[in-house]
Protein backbone atom coordinates (compact mmCIF):
# COMPACT_ATOMS: atom_id res chain seq x y z
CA UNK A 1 211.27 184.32 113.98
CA UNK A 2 211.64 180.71 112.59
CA UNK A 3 208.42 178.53 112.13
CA UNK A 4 207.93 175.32 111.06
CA UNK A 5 204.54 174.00 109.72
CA UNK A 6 203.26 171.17 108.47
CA UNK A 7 200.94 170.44 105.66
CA UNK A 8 201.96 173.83 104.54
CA UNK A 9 200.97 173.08 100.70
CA UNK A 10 197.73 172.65 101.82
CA UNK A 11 195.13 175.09 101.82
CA UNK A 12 195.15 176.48 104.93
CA UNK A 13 199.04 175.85 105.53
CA UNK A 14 200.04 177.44 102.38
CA UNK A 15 197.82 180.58 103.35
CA UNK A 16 199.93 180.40 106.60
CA UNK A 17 202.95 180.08 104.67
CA UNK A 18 202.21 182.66 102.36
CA UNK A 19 201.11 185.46 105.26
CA UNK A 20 203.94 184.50 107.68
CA UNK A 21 206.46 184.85 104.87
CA UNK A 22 205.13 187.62 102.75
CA UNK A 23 202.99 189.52 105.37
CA UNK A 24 205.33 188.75 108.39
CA UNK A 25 208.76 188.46 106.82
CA UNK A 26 209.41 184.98 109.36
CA UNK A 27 211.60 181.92 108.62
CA UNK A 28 209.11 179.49 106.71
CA UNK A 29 210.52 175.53 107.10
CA UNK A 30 207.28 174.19 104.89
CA UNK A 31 206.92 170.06 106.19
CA UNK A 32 204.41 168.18 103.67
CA UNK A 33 204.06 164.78 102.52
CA UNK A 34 202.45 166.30 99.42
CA UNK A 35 199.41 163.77 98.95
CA UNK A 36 196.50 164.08 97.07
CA UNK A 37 195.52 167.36 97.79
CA UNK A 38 198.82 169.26 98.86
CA UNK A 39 200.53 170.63 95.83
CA UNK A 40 203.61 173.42 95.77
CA UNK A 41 201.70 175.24 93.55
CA UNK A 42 199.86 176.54 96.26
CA UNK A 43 203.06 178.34 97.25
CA UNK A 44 204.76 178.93 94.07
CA UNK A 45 204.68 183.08 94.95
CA UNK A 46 207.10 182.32 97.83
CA UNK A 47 209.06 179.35 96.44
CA UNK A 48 211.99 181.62 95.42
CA UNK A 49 211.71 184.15 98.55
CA UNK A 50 215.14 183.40 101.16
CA UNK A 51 213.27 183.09 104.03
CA UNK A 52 211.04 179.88 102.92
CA UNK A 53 212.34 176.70 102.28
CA UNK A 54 210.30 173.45 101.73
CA UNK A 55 210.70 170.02 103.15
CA UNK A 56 208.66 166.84 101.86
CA UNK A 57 207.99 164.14 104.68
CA UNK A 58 205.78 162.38 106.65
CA UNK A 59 204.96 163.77 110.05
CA UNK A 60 204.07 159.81 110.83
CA UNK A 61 208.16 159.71 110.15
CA UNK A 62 209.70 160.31 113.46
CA UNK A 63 213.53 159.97 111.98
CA UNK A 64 212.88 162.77 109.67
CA UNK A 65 211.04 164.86 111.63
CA UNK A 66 212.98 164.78 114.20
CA UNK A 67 216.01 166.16 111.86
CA UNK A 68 214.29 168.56 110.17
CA UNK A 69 213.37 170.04 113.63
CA UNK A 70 217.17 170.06 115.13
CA UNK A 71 218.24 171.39 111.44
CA UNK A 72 215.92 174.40 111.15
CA UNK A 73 215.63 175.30 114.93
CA UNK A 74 212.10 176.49 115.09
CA UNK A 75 210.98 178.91 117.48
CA UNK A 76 207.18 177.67 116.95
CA UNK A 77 205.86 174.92 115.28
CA UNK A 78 202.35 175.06 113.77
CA UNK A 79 200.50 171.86 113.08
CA UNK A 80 198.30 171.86 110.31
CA UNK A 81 198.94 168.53 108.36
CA UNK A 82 195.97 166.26 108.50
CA UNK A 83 193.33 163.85 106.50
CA UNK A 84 190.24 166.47 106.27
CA UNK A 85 187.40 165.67 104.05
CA UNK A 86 184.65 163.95 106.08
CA UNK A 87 183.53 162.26 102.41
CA UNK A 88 187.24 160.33 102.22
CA UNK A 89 187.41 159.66 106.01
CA UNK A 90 183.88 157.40 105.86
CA UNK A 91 185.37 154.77 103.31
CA UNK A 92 189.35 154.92 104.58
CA UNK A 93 189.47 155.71 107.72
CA UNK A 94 192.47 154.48 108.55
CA UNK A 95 194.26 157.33 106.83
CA UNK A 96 192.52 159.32 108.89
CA UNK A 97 193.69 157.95 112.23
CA UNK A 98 197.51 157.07 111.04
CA UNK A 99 198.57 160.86 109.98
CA UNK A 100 195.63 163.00 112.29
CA UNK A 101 196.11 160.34 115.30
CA UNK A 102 199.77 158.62 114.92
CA UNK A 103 201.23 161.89 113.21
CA UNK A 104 200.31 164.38 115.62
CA UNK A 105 201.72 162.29 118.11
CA UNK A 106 204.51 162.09 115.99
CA UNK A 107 204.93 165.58 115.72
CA UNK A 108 204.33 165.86 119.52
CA UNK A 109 207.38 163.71 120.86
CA UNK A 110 209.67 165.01 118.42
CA UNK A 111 208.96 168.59 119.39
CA UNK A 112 208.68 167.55 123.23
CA UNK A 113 212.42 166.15 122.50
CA UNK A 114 213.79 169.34 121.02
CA UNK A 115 212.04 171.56 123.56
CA UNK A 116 213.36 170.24 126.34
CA UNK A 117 216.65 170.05 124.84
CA UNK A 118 216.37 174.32 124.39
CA UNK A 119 218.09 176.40 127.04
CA UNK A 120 215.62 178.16 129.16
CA UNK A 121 215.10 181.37 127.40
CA UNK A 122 214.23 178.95 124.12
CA UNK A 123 212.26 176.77 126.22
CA UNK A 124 210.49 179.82 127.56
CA UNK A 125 209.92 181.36 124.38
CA UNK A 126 209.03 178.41 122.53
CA UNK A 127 205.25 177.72 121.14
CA UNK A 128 203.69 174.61 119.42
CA UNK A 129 200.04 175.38 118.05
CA UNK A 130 197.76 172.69 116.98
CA UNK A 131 195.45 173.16 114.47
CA UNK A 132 192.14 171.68 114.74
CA UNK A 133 188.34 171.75 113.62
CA UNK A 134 184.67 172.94 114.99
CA UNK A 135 183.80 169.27 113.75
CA UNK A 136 185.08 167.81 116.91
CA UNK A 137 182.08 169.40 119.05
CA UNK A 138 179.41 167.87 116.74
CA UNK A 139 176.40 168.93 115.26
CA UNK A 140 174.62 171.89 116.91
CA UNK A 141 170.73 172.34 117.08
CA UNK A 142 168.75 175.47 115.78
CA UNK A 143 170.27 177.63 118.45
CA UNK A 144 173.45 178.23 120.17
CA UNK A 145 177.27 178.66 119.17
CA UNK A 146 180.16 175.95 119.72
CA UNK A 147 181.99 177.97 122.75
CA UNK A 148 185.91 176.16 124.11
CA UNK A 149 183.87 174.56 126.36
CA UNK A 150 181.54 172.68 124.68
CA UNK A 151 181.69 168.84 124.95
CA UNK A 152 183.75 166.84 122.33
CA UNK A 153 180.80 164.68 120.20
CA UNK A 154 182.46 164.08 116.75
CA UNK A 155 180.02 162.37 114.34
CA UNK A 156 182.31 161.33 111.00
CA UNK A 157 185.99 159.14 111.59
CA UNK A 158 187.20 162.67 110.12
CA UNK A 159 185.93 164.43 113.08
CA UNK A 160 187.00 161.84 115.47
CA UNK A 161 190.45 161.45 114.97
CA UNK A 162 190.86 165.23 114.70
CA UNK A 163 188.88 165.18 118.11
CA UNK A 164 192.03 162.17 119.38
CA UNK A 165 194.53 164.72 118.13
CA UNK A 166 193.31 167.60 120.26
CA UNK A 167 193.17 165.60 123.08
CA UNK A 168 196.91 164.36 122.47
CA UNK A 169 198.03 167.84 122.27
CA UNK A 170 196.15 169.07 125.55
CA UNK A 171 197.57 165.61 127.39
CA UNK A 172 201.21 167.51 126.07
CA UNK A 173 200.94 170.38 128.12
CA UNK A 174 199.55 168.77 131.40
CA UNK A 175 201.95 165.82 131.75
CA UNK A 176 204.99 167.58 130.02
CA UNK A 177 204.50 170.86 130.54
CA UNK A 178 204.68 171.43 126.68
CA UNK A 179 203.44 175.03 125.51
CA UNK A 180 200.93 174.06 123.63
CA UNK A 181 197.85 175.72 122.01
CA UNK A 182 194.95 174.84 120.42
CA UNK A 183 192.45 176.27 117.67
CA UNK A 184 189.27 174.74 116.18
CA UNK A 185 187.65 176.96 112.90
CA UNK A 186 184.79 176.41 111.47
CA UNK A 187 184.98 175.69 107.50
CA UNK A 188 187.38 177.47 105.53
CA UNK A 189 187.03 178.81 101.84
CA UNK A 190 189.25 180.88 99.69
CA UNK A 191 191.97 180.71 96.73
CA UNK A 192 193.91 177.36 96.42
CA UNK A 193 190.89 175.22 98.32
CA UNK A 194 191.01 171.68 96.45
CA UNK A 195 188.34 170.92 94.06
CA UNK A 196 186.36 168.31 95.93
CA UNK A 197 185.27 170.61 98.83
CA UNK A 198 181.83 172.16 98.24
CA UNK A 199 182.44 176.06 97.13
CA UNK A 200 185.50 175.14 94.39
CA UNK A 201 183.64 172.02 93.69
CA UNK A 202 180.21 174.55 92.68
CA UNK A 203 182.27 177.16 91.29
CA UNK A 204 184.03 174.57 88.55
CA UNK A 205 181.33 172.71 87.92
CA UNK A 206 178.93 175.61 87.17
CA UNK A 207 182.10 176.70 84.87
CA UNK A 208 182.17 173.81 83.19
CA UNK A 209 178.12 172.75 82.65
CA UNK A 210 178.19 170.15 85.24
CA UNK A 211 175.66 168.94 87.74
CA UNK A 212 175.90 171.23 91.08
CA UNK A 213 175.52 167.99 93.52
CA UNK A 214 173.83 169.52 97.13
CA UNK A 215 173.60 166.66 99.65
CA UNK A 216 169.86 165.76 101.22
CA UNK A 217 168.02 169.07 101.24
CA UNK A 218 170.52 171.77 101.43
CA UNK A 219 169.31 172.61 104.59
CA UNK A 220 172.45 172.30 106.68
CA UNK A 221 174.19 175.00 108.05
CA UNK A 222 177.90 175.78 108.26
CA UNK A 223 179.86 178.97 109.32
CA UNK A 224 182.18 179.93 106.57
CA UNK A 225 185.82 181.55 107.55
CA UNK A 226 187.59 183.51 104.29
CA UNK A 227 190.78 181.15 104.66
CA UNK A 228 193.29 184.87 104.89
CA UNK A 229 191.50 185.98 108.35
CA UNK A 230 192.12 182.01 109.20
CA UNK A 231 195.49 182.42 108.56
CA UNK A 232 195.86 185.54 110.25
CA UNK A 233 194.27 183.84 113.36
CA UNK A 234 196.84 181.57 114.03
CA UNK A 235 199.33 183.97 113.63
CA UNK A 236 197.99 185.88 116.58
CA UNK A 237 197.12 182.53 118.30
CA UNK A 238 200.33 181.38 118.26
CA UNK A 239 202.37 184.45 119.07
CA UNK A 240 199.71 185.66 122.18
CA UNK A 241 197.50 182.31 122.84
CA UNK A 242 197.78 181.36 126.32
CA UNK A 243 199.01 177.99 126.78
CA UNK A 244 196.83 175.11 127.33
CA UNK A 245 194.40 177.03 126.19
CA UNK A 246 191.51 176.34 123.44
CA UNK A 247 190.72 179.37 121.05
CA UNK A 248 187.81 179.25 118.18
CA UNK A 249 187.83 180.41 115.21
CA UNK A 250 184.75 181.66 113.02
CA UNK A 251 184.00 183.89 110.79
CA UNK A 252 180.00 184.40 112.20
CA UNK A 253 178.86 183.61 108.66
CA UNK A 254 176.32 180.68 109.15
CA UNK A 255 174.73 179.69 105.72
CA UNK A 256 172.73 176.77 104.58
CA UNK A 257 174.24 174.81 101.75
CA UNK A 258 171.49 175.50 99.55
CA UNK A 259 172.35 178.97 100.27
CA UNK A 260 176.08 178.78 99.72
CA UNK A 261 175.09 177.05 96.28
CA UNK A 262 172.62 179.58 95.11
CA UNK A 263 174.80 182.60 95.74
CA UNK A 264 177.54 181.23 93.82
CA UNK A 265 175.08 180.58 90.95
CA UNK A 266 174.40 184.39 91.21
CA UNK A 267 177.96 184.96 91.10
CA UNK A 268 178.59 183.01 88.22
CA UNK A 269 175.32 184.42 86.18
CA UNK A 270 176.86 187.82 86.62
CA UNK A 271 181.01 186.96 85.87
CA UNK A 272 180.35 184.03 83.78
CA UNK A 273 176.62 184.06 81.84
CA UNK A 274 176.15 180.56 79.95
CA UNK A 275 173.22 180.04 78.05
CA UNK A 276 170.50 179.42 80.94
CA UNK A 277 170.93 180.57 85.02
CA UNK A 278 173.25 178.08 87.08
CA UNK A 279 171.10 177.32 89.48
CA UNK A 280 169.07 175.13 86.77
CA UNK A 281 172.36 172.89 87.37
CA UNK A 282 171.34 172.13 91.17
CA UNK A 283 170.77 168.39 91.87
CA UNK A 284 169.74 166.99 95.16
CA UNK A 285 171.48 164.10 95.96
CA UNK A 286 171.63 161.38 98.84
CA UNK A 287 172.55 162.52 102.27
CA UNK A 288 176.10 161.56 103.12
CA UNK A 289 176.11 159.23 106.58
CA UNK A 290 176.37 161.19 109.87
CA UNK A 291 175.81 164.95 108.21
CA UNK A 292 176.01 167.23 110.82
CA UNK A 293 173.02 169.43 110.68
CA UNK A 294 174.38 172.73 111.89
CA UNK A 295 177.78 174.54 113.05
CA UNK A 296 178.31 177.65 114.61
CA UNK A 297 181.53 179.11 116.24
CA UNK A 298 181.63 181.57 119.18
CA UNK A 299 184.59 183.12 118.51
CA UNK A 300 184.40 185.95 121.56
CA UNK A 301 187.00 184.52 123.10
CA UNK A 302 189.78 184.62 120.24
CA UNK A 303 187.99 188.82 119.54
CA UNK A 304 188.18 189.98 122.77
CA UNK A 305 191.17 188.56 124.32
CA UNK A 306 193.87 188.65 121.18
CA UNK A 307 192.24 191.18 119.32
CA UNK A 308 191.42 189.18 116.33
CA UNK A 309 188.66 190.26 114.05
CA UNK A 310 187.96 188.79 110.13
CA UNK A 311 187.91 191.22 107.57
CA UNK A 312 185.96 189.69 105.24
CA UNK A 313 182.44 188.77 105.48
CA UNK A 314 180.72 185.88 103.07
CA UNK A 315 179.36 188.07 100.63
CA UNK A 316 182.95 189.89 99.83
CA UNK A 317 185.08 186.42 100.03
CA UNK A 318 182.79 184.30 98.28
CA UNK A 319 182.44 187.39 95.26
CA UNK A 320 187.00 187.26 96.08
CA UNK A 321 186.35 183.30 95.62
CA UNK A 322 184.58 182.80 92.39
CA UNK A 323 186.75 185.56 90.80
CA UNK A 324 189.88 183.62 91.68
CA UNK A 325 188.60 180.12 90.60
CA UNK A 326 187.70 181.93 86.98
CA UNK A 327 190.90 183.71 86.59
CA UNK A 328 193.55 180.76 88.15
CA UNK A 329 192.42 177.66 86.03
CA UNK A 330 196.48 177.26 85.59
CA UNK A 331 196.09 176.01 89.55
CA UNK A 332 192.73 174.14 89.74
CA UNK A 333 193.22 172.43 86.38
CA UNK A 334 195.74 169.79 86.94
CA UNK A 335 194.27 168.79 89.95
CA UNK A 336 190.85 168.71 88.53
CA UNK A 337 192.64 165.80 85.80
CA UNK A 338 193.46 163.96 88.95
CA UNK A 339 189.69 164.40 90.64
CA UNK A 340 186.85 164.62 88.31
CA UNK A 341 184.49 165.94 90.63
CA UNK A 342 182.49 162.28 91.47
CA UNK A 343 181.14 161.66 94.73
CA UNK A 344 183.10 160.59 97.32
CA UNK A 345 182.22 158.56 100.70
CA UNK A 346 179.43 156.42 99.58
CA UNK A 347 179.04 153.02 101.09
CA UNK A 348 178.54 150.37 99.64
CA UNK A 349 175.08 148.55 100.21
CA UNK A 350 176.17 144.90 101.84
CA UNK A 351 173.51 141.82 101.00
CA UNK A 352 172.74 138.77 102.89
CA UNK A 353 172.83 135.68 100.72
């Protein structure tokens, strides 16, 4: 089996990369433009193994995806690379919609091309899975779950273009009869996650003495997915997903921020004492624009029709979590020298003369 991803020195494409080479024994081709927050490091256990090999482009660049597709010969292709953090998306947006918008469609023609260029066992075989976020769907009240067929209501330009994307990739497969799947997850956390995203972002600051910033109240609720049952997910997704089809992906661990933030405190109290309890580190700080008060993912569909089930639950993969950030500061270090931890996505207050 040969698969090519993008944005595979990411954090959820190099868990991909790491399971589908080391767990799977597959044909890696690894496609990242290796910006800001995609580093090799995140792969360094496989960088010697034969059956990965790593590629650094743009999928916005249809010349060289296009060759690296003919070269390697993939039998799927599994979309990951994308813009993600809502806080970067609401002052430059338009990174957002050139790699999530303009790059998927990128990646879409260039693998439409190649498809149809497969004899028909290939063609038959074939899968292209599109990686996507609960975001899309929007903010959810007290009750319910986001379900496949929920309405599309993104909130942040993050959220939107991802939202563009999806609908790009579901266009594929009912005007070109692309095979084509789709999965949106609900937020990720794990090893390798960059520093600027909340849990990493709590876990090194409490290491280091630093403010523990909590948007608005805390109160806001997100269901957390340990980013190794994520990866296995699309495995399954993309080897058994039926195409044109949506599947979600949760881990059915809602939390509130505030909670997320105080267990890690507890965490780090009992691996990592300092000289008063972490949670005296908590500051509330302005809301960021647009915050989505609550997600939840139904993820029945994905359970009971591929089998899929996570094996970790928050407690165990945050406890996995804040051990790994303590014992891998060879990872998060350099990139911490590059990102301080400052707030990002504030705007800037405009006044009439």
């Amino acid at each position: 089996m040969r698969v090519l991803v993008t944005g595979g020195a990411g954090f959820i494409g190099s868990a991909v990369v790491r399971h589908l080479v080391l767990e799977k024994g597959y044909e890696v081709l690894n496609v990242d433009k290796l910006t800001y927050a995609g580093t090799l490091t995140s792969v360094k256990n496989v960088e010697t193994n034969p059956f990965y090999r790593f590629l650094q482009a743009d999928i916005c660049d249809g010349q060289a995806i296009s060759a690296a597709i003919s070269s390697f010969r993939p039998d799927r292709i599994m979309h990951l690379a994308a813009e993600s953090h809502v806080d970067r998306s609401i002052t430059g947006a338009r990174d957002f919609v050139e790699t999530n918008v303009l790059g998927t469609f990128t990646m879409l023609e260039c693998a439409r091309a190649y498809w149809q260029s497969l004899e028909p066992a290939g063609k038959e075989a074939f899968r292209f899975l599109h990686v996507s976020t609960d975001e899309v769907y929007g903010s959810l009240s007290e009750d319910g779950l986001f379900e496949e067929t929920t309405p599309y209501d993104p909130s942040s330009p993050y959220s939107a273009s991802k939202a563009a994307s999806d609908h790009l990739a579901k266009a594929w497969t009912r005007t070109y009869g692309m095979p084509i799947v789709v999965s949106n997850c609900s937020n990720n956390y794990g090893p390798f996650h960059f520093p600027e995203k909340l849990i990493p972002l709590m876990i090194i600051s409490a290491l280091e003495g630093k403010p523990l910033p909590v948007y608005g109240n805390g109160v806001n609720i997100r269901d957390w997915l340990f980013v190794e049952d994520h990866a296995r997910a699309l495995d399954i997704i993309a080897e058994r997903g039926r195409i044109g089809e949506t599947y979600n992906v949760g881990g059915r661990n809602e939390r509130r921020n505030i909670d997320v933030v105080k267990r890690i405190c507890t965490l780090m109290d009992e691996l990592h004492p300092a000289g008063k309890p972490h949670e005296s580190l908590i500051t509330y700080v302005q809301d960021r624009p647009g915050h989505d008060a609550r997600y939840a993912i139904d993820a029945t569909k994905l359970e009971n029709e591929l089998g899929w089930k996570a094996q970790e639950n928050f407690d165990t993969g945050i406890e996995k979590t804040v051990k790994w950030y303590l014992e891998n500061e060879w990872w998060w270090g350099p990139l911490r020298q590059n990102y301080d931890g400052s707030r990002l996505g504030l705007l800037k207050t405009v006044t009439q003369k």
